[in-house]
Protein backbone atom coordinates (compact mmCIF):
# COMPACT_ATOMS: atom_id res chain seq x y z
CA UNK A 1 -10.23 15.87 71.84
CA UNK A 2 -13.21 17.38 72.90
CA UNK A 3 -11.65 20.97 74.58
CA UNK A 4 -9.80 21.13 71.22
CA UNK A 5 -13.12 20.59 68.97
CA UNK A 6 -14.62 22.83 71.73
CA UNK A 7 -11.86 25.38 70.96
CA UNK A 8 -12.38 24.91 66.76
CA UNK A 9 -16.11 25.66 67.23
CA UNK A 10 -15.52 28.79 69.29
CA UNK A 11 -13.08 29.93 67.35
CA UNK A 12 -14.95 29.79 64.50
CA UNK A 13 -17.99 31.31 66.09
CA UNK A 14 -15.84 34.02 67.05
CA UNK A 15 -14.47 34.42 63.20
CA UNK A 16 -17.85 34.45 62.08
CA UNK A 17 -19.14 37.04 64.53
CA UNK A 18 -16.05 38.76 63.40
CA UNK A 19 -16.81 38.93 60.00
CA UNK A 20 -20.24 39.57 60.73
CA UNK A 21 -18.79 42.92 61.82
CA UNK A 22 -16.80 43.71 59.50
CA UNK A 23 -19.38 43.13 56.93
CA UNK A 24 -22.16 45.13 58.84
CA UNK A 25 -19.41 48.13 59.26
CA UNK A 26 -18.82 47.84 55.58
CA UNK A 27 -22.24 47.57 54.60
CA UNK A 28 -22.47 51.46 56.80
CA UNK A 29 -19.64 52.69 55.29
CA UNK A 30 -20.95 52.21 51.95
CA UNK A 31 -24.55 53.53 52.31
CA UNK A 32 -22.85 56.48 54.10
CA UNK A 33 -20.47 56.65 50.96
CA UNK A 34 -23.94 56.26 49.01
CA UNK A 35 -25.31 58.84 50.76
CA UNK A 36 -22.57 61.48 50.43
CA UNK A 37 -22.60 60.71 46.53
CA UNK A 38 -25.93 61.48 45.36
CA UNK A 39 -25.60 64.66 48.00
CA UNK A 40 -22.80 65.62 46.01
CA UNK A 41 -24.84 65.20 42.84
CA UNK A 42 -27.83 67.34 44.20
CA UNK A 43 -25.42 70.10 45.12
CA UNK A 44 -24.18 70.26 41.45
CA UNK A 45 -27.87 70.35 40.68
CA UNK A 46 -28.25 73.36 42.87
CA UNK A 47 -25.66 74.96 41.47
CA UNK A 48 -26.75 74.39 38.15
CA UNK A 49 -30.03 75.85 38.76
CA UNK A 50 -28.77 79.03 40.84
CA UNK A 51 -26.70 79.35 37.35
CA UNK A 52 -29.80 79.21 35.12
CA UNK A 53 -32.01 81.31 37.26
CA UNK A 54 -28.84 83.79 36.97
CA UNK A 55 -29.07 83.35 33.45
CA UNK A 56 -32.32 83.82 32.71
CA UNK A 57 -32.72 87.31 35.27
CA UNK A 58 -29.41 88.27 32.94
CA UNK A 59 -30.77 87.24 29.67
CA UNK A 60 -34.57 87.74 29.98
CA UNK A 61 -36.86 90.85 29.62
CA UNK A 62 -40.14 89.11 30.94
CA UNK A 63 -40.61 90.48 34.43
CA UNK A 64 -42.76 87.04 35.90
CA UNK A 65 -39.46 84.93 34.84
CA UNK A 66 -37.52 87.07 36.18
CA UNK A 67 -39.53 87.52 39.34
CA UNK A 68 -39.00 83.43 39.76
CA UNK A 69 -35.28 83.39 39.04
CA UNK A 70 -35.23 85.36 42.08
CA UNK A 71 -36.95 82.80 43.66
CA UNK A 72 -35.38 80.51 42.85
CA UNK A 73 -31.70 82.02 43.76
CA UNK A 74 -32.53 82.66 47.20
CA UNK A 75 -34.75 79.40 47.85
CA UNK A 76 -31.90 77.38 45.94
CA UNK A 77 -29.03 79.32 48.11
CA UNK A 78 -30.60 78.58 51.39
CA UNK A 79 -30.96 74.38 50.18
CA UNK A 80 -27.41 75.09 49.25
CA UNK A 81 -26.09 76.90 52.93
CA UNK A 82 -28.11 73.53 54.76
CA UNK A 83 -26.66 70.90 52.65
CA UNK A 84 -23.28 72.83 53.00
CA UNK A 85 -23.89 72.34 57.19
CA UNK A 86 -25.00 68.28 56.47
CA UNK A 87 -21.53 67.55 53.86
CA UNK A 88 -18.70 69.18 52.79
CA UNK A 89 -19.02 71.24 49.33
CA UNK A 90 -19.26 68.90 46.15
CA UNK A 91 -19.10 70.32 43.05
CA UNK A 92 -20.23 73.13 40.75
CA UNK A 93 -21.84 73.09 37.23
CA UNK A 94 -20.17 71.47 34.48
CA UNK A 95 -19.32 71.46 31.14
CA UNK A 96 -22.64 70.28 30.61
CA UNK A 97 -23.98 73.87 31.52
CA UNK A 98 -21.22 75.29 29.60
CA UNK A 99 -22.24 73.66 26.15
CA UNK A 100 -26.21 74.47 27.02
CA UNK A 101 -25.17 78.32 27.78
CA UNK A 102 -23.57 78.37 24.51
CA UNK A 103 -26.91 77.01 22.98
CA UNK A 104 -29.08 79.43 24.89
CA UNK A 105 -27.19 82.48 23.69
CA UNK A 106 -28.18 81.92 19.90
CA UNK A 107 -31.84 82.29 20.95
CA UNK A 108 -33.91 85.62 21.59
CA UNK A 109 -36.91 86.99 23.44
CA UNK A 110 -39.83 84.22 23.65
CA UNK A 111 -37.34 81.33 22.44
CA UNK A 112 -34.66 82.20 25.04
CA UNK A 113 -37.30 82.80 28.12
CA UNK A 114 -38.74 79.65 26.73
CA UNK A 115 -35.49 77.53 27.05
CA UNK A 116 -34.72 79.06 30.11
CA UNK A 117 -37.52 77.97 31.80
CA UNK A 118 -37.78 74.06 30.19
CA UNK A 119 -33.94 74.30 31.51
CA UNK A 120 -34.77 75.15 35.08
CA UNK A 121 -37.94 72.72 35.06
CA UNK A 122 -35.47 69.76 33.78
CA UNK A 123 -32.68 70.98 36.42
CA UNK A 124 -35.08 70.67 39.25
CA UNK A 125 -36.79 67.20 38.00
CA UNK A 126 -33.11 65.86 38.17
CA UNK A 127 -32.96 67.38 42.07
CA UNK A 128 -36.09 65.83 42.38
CA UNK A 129 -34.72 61.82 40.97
CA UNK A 130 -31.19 61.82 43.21
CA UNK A 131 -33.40 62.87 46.63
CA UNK A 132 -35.64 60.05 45.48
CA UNK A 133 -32.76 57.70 45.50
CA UNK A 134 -31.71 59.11 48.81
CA UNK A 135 -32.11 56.43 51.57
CA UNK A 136 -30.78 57.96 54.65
CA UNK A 137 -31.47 57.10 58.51
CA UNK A 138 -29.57 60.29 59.42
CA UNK A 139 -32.78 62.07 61.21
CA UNK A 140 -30.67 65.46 59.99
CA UNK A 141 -30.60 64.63 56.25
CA UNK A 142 -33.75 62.65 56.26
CA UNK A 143 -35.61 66.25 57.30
CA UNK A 144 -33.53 68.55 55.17
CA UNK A 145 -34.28 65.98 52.05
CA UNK A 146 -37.89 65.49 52.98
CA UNK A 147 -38.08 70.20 53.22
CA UNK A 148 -36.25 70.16 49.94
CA UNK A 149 -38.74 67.60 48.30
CA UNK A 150 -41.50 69.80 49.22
CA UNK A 151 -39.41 72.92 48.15
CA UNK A 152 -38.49 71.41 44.41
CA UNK A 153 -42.02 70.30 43.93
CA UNK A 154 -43.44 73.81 44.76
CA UNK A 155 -40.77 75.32 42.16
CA UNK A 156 -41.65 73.09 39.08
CA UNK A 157 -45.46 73.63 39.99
CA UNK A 158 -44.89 77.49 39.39
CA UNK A 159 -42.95 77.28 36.73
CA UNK A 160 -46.10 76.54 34.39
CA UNK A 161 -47.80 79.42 35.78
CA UNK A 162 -45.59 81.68 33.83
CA UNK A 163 -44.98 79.49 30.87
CA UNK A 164 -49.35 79.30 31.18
CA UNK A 165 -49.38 83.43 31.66
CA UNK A 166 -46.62 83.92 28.51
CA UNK A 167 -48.82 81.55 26.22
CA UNK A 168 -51.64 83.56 27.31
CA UNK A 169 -49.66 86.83 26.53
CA UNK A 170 -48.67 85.86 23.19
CA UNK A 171 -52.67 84.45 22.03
CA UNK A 172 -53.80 87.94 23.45
């Protein structure tokens, strides 16, 4: 009685360790899953600011917002070539960009340089929300999230310079 109550207990100590396991390689897979889903997210905001930056050096005449669509093409095409080495390719802009382009194009001079920039402020400030929701003990994607905060920050703090210098412009 006793080796088979022996037997019960360590069999269930063994089932519980079990599913301790399985519940702690669960629990990885789906903060990994996590993980890969708001990097996916970012990369359509990347692309969706490389498209507006585009946009605006296509659309604009103002040399200072075109100067920062530059910028912002090559700084946003490097973030896009290191996220590209930490996951494979997510997406690319969406309808969502689609309907705003078709917005955009019924503006002209001040109005349109004007949108363009409130559109690549608001792109970046969502960047900025999904790596805030990133949790990651990858030391790899920790540092490339923690370079890109710092990167995204710097962008929306010059993009007021310009909307500062065009206020400026038109009170002169």
């Amino acid at each position: 009685m006793k080796q088979t109550h022996i037997l019960k207990t360590g069999s269930c100590v063994l089932a519980t360790a079990a599913i301790a396991c399985a519940i702690h390689a669960l629990m990885r897979k789906i903060k990994r899953i996590g993980t890969i889903k708001i990097l996916n997210q970012f990369d359509h905001q990347n692309a969706a600011i490389i498209h507006w930056a585009r946009q605006a050096i296509e659309k604009s005449g103002n040399a200072d917002i075109k100067s920062y669509a530059e910028e912002m093409i090559n700084a946003h095409q490097q973030i896009e070539e290191e996220l590209n080495s930490l996951i494979p390719k997510g997406c690319c802009p969406g309808k969502d960009t689609d309907d705003d382009l078709k917005n955009i194009k019924s503006l002209k001079g001040r109005k349109l340089e004007q949108a363009l920039l409130n559109k690549l402020k608001a792109e970046h400030k969502k960047a900025l929300s999904l790596l805030h929701c990133l949790h990651c003990s990858q030391p790899n994607i920790k540092h490339w999230a923690q370079t890109t905060l710092h990167t995204l920050n710097q962008h929306l703090q010059s993009a007021p310079e310009i909307q500062d210098h065009q206020q400026r412009s038109r009170e002169e």
